[in-house]
C-alpha atoms as a PDB file:
ATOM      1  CA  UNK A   1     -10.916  22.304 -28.620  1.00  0.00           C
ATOM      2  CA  UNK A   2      -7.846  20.464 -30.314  1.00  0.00           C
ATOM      3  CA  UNK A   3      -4.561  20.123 -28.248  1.00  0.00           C
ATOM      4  CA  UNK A   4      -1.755  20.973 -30.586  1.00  0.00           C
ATOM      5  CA  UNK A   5       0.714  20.862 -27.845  1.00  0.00           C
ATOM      6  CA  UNK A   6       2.382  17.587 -28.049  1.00  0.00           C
ATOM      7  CA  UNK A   7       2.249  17.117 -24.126  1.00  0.00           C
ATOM      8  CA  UNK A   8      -1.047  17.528 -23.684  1.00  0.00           C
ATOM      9  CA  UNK A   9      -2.006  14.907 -26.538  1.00  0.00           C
ATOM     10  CA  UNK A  10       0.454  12.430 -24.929  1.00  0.00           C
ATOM     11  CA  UNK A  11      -1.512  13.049 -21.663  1.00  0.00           C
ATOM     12  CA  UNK A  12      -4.460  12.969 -22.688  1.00  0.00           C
ATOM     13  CA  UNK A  13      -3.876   9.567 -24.171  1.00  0.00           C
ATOM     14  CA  UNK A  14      -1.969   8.787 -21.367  1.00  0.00           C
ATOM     15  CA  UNK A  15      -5.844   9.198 -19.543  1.00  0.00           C
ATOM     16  CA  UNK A  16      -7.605   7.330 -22.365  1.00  0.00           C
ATOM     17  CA  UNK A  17      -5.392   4.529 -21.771  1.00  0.00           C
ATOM     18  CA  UNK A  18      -6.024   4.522 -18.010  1.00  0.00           C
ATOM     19  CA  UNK A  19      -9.660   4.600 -18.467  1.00  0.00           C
ATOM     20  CA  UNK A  20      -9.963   2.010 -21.202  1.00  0.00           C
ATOM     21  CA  UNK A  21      -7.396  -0.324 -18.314  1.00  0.00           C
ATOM     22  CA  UNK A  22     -10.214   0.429 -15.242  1.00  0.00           C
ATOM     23  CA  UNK A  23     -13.004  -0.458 -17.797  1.00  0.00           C
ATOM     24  CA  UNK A  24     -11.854  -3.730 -18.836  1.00  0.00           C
ATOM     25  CA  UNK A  25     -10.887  -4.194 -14.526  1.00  0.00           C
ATOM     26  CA  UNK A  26     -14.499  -3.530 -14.154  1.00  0.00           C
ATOM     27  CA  UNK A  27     -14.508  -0.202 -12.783  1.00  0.00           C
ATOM     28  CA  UNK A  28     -17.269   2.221 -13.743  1.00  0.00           C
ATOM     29  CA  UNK A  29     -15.697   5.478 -14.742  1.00  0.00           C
ATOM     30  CA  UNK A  30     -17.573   8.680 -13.427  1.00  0.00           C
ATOM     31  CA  UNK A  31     -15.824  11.468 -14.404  1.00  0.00           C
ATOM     32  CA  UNK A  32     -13.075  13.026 -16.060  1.00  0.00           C
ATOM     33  CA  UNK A  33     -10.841  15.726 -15.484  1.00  0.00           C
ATOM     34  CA  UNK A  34     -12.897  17.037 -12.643  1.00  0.00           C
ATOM     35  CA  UNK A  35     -11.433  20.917 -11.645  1.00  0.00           C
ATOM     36  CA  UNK A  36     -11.784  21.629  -8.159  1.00  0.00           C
ATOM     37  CA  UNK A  37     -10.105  24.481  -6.518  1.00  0.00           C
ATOM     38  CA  UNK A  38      -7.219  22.430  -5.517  1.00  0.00           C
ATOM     39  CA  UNK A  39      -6.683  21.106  -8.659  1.00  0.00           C
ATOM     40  CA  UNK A  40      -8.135  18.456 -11.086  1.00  0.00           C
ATOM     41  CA  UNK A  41      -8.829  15.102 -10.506  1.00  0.00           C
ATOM     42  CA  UNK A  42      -7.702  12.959 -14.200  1.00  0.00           C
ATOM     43  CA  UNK A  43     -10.892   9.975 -13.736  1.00  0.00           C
ATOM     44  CA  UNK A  44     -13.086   9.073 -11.108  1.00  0.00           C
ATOM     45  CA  UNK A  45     -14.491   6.079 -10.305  1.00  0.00           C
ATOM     46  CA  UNK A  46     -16.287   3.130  -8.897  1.00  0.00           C
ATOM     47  CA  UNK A  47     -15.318  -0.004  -8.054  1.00  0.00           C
ATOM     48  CA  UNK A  48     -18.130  -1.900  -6.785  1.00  0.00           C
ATOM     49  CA  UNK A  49     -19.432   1.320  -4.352  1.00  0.00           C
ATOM     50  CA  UNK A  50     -15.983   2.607  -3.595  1.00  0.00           C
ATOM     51  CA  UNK A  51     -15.154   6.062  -5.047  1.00  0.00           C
ATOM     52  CA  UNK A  52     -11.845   6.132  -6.475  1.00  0.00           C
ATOM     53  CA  UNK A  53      -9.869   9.443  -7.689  1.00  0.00           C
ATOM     54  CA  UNK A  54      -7.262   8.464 -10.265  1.00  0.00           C
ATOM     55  CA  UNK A  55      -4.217  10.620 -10.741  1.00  0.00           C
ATOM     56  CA  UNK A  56      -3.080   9.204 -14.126  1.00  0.00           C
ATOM     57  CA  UNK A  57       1.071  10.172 -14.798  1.00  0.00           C
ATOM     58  CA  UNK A  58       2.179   8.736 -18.087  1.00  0.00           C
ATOM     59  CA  UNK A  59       5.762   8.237 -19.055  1.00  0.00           C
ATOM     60  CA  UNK A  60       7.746   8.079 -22.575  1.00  0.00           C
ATOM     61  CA  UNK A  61      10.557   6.778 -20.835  1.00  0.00           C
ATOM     62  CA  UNK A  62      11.601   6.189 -17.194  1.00  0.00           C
ATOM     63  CA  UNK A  63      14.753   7.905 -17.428  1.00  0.00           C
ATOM     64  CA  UNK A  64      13.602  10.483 -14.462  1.00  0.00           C
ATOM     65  CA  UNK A  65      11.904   8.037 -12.859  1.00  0.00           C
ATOM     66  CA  UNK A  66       7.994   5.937 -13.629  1.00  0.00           C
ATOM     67  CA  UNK A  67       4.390   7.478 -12.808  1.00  0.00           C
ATOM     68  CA  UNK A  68       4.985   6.740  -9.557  1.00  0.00           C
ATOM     69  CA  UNK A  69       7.649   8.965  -8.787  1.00  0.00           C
ATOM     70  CA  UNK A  70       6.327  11.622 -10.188  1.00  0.00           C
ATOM     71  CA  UNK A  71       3.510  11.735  -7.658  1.00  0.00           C
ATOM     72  CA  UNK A  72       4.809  13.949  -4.726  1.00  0.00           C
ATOM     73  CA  UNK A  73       4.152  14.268  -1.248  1.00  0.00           C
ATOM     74  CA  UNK A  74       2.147  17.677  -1.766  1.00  0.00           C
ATOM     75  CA  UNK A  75       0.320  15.582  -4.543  1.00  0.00           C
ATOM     76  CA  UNK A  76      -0.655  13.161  -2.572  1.00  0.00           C
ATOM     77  CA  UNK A  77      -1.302  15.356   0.439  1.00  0.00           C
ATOM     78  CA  UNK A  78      -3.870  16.891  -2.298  1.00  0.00           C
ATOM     79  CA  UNK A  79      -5.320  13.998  -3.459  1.00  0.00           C
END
């Protein structure tokens, strides 16, 4: 499947970049976009035997606020 939807492109780059960042950390990446009944996990991975879920927000612009804003209580409640 090819995204057309400009969104989802951005976000899925938005992953891509995210992965290609915990690769060169030296994180081994597991999975990607995992769908679970609660929702979807972007990447998971391992950093040296620790299981990490990444929830990977990219941003054009901060106008509204950066990634880390835009990660809720309920979000994190989920994650």
């Amino acid at each position: 499947m090819f995204p057309t939807d400009p969104r989802h492109r951005f976000g899925q780059a938005s992953e891509t970049r995210a992965e290609q960042f915990l690769i060169a950390k030296g994180y081994r990446i597991l999975d990607r976009n995992v769908r679970l009944s609660i929702g979807e996990l972007d990447l998971v991975a391992d950093d040296q035997g620790i299981i990490v879920f990444v929830e990977v927000k990219g941003r054009s612009t901060e106008a509204f606020g950066g990634a880390l804003s835009a990660v809720d209580r309920r979000k994190r409640a989920k994650l």
